[in-house]
C-alpha atoms as a PDB file:
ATOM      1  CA  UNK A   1       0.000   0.000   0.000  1.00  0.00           C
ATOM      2  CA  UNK A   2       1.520   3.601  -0.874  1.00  0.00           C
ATOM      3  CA  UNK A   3       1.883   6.081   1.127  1.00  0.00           C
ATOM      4  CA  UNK A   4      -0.597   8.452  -0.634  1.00  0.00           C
ATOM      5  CA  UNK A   5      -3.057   5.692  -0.067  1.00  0.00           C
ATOM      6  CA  UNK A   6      -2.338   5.184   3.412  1.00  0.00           C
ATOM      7  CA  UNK A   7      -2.533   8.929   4.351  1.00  0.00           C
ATOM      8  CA  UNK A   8      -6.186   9.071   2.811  1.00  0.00           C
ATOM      9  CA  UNK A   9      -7.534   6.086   4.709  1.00  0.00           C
ATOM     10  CA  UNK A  10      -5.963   8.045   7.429  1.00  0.00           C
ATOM     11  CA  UNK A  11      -7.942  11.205   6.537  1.00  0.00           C
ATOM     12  CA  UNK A  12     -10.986   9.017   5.978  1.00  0.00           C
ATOM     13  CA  UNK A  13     -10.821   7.642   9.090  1.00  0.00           C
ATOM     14  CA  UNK A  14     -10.251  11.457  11.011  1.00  0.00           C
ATOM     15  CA  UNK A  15     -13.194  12.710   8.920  1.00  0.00           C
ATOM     16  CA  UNK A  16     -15.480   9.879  10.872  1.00  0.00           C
ATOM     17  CA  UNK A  17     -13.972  10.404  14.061  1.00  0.00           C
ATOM     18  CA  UNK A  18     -14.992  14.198  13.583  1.00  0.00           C
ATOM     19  CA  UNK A  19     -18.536  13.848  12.403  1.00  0.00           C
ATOM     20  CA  UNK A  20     -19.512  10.856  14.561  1.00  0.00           C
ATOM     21  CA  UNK A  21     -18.585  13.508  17.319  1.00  0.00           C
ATOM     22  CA  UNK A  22     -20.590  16.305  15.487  1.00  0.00           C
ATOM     23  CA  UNK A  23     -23.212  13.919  15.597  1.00  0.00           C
ATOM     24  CA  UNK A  24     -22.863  12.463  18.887  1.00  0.00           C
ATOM     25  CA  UNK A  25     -22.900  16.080  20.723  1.00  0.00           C
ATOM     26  CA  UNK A  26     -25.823  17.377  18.351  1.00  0.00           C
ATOM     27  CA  UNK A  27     -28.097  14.342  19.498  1.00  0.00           C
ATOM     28  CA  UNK A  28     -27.196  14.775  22.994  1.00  0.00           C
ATOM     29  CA  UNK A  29     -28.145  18.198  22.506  1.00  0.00           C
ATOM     30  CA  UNK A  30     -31.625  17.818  21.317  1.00  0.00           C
ATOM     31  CA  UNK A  31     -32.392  15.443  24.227  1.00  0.00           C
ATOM     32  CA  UNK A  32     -31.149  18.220  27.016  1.00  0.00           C
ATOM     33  CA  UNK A  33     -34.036  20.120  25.474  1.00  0.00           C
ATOM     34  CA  UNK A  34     -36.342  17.432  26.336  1.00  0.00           C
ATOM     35  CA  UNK A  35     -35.141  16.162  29.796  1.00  0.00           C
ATOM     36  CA  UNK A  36     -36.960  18.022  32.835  1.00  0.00           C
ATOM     37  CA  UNK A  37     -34.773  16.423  34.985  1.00  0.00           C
ATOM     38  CA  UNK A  38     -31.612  18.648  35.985  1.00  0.00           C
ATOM     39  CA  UNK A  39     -29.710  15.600  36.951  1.00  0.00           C
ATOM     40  CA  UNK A  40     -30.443  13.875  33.663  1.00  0.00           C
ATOM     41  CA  UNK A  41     -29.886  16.757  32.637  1.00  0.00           C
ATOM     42  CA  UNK A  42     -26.441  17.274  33.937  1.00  0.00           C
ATOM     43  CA  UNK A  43     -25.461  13.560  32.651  1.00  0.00           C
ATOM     44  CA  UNK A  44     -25.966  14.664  29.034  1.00  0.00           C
ATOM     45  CA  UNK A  45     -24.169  18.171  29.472  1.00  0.00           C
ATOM     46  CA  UNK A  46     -21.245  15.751  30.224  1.00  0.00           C
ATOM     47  CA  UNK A  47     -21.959  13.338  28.009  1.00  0.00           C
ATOM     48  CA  UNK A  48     -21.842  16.695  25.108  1.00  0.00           C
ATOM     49  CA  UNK A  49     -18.487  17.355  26.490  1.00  0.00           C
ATOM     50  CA  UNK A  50     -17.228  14.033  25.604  1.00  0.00           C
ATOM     51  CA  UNK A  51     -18.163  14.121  21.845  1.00  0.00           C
ATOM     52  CA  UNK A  52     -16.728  17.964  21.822  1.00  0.00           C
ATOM     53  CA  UNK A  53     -13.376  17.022  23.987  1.00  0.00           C
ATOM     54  CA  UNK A  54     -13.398  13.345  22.982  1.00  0.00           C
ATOM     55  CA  UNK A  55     -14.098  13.595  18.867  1.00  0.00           C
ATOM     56  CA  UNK A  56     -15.113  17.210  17.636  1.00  0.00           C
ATOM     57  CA  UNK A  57     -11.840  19.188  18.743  1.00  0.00           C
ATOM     58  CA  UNK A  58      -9.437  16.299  18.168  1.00  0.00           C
ATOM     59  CA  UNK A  59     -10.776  15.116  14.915  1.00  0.00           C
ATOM     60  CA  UNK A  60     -11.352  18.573  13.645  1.00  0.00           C
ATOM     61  CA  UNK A  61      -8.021  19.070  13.445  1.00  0.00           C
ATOM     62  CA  UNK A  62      -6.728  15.711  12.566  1.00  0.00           C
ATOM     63  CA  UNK A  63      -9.092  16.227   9.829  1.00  0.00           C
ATOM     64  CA  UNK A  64      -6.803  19.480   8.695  1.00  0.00           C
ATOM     65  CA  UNK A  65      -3.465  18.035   9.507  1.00  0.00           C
ATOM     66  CA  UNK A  66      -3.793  14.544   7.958  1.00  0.00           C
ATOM     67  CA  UNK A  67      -5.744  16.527   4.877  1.00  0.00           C
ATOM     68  CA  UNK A  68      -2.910  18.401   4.360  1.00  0.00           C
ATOM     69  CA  UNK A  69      -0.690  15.277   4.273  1.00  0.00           C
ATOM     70  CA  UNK A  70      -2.745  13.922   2.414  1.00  0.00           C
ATOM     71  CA  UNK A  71      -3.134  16.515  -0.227  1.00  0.00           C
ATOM     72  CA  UNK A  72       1.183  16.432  -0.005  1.00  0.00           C
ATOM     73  CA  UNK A  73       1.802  13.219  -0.486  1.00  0.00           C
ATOM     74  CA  UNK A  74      -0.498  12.908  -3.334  1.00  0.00           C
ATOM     75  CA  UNK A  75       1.506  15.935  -5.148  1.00  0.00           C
ATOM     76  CA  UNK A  76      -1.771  18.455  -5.156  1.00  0.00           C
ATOM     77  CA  UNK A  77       0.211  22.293  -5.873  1.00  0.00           C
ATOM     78  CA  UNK A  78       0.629  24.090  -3.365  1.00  0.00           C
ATOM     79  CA  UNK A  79      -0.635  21.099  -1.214  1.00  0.00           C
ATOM     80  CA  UNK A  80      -4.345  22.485  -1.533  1.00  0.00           C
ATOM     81  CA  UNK A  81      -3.693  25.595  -0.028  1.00  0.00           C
ATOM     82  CA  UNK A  82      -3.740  27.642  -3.244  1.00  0.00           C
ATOM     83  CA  UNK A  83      -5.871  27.394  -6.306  1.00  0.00           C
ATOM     84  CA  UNK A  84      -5.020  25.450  -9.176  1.00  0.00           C
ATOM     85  CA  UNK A  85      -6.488  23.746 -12.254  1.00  0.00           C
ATOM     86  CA  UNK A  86      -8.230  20.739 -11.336  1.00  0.00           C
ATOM     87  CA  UNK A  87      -7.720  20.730  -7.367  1.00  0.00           C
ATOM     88  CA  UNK A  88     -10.317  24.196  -6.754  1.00  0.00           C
ATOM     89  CA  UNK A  89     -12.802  21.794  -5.283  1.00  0.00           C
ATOM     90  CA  UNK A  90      -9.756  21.145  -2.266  1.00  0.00           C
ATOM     91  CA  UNK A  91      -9.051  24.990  -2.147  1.00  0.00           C
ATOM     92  CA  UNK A  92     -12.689  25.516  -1.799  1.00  0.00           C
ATOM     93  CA  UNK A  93     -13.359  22.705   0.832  1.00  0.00           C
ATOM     94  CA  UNK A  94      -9.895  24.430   2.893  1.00  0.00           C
ATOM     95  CA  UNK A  95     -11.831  27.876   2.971  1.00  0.00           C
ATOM     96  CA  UNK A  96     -14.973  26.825   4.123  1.00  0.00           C
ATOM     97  CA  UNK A  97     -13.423  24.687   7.201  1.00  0.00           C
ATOM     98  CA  UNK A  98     -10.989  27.627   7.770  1.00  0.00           C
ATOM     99  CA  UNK A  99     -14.230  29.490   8.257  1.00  0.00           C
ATOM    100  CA  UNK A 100     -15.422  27.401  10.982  1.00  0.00           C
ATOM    101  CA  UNK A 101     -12.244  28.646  13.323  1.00  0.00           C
ATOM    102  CA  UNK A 102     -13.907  31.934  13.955  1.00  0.00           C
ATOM    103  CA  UNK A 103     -16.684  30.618  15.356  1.00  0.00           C
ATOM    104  CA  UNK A 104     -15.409  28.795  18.631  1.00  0.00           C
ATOM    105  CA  UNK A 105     -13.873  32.108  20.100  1.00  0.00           C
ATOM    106  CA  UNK A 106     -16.850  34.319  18.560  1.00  0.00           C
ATOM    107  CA  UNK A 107     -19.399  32.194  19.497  1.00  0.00           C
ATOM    108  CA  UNK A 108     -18.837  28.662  21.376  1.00  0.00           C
ATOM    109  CA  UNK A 109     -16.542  29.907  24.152  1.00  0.00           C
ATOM    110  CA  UNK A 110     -18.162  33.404  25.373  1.00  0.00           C
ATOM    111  CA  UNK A 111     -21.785  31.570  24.992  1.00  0.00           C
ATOM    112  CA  UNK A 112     -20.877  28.256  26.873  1.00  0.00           C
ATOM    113  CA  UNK A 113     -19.334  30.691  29.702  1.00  0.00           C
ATOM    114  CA  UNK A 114     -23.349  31.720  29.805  1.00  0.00           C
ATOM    115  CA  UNK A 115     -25.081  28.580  29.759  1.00  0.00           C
ATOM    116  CA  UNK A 116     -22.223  26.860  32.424  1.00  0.00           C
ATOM    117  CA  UNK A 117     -23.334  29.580  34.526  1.00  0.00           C
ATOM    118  CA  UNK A 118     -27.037  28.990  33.994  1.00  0.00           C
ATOM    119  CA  UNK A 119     -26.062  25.771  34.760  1.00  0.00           C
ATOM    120  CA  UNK A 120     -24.683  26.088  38.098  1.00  0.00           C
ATOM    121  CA  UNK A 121     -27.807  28.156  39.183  1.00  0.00           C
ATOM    122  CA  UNK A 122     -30.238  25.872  38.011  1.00  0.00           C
ATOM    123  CA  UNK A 123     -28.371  22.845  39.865  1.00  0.00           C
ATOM    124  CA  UNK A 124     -28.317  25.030  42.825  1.00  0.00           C
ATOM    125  CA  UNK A 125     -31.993  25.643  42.035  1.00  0.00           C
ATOM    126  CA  UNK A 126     -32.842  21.779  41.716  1.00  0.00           C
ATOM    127  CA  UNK A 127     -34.097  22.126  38.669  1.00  0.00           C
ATOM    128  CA  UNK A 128     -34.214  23.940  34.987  1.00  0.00           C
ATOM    129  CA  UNK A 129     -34.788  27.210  35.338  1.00  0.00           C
ATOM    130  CA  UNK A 130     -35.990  29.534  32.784  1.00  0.00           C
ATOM    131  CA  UNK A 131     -32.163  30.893  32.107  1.00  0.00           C
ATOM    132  CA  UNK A 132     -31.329  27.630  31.521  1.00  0.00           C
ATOM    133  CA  UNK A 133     -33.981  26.801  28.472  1.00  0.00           C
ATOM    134  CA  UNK A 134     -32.574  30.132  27.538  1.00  0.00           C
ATOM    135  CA  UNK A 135     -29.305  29.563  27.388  1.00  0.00           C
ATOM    136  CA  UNK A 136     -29.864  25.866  25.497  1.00  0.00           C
ATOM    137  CA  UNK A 137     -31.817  27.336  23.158  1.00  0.00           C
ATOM    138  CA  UNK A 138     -29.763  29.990  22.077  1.00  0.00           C
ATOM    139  CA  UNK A 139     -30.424  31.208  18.319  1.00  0.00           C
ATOM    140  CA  UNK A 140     -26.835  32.069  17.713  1.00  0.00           C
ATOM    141  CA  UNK A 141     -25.578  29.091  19.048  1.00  0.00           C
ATOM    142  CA  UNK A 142     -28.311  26.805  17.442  1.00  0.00           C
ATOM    143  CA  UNK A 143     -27.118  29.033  13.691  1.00  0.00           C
ATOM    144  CA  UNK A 144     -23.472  28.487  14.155  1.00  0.00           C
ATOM    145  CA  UNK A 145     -23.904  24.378  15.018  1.00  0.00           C
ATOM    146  CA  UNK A 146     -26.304  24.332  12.003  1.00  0.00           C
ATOM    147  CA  UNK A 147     -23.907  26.362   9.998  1.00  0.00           C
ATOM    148  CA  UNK A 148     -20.790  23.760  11.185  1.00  0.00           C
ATOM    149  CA  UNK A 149     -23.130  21.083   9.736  1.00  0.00           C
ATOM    150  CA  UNK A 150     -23.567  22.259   6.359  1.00  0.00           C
ATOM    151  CA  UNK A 151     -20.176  23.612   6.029  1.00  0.00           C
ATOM    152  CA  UNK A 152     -19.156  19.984   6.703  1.00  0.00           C
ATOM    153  CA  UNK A 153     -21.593  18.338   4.343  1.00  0.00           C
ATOM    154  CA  UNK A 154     -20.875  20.463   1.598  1.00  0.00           C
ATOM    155  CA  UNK A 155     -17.123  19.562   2.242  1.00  0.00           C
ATOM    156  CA  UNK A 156     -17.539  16.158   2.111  1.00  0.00           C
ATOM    157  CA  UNK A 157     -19.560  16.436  -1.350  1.00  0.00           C
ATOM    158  CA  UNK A 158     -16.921  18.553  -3.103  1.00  0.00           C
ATOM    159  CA  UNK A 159     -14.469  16.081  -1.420  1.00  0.00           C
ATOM    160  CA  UNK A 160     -16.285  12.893  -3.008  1.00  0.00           C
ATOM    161  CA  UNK A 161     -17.291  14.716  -6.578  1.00  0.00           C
ATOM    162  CA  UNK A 162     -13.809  16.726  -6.814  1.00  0.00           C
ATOM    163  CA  UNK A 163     -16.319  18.671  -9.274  1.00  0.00           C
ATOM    164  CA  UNK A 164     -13.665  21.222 -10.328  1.00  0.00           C
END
């Protein structure tokens, strides 16, 4: 087996790590918004942590480093990173996931500071409290996980078509 093939089983096999977490975290999610139970509650707020910590984060950027090697060993110019005839659809796929990077600092961390607060006070309250639901169902947040989603999708097409 050469190289080049090895390195995109490799990037194959980040890309599922990655969205199984996307996945995972997203389902666990939905079902906070449908517990009533704070402890239950509290069990899948950790459980959303492992798919982010465990999968998401690491397989995000496994995903961009064993891409890159990928895109190397297989001889792409300017290993992907710049336009050229006939690899656009990898330039393409590398500015849409560069423009999910913004959106952890800008969005993820300062909102998750909010709802781990909300958090605390609804524990301390024994139950969900209105700041809570709030802070779950946050419009920004709910854009920017829907807007991960499609970014990865339409990634993955351009990776499988290579349409230009």
């Amino acid at each position: 087996m050469s190289i080049a093939i090895l390195m995109k089983l490799l990037h194959v096999g980040a890309a599922f790590w990655f969205i199984t977490g996307l996945f995972g975290r997203n389902l666990t999610l939905m079902q906070m918004g449908r517990t009533t139970d704070i402890r239950v509650f509290q069990g899948l707020v950790q459980l959303a942590g492992r798919f982010e910590n465990g999968a998401v984060i690491p397989g995000s950027l496994a995903v961009l480093a064993v891409g890159v090697l990928t895109a190397w060993t297989q001889g792409w110019p300017g290993v992907g990173l710049l336009p050229a005839a006939g690899s656009n659809w990898l330039f393409v796929s590398l500015v849409i996931y560069v423009t999910l990077f913004p959106i952890v600092p800008l969005i993820f961390l300062p909102r998750g500071r909010v709802f781990e607060a909300a958090l605390h006070e609804a524990v301390a309250a024994g139950g969900i409290t209105p700041k809570l639901t709030a802070a779950l169902n946050d419009r920004v947040v709910a854009l920017a996980h829907a807007y991960e989603m499609i970014a990865v999708a339409v990634i993955i097409a351009l990776m499988v078509t290579k349409p230009f």
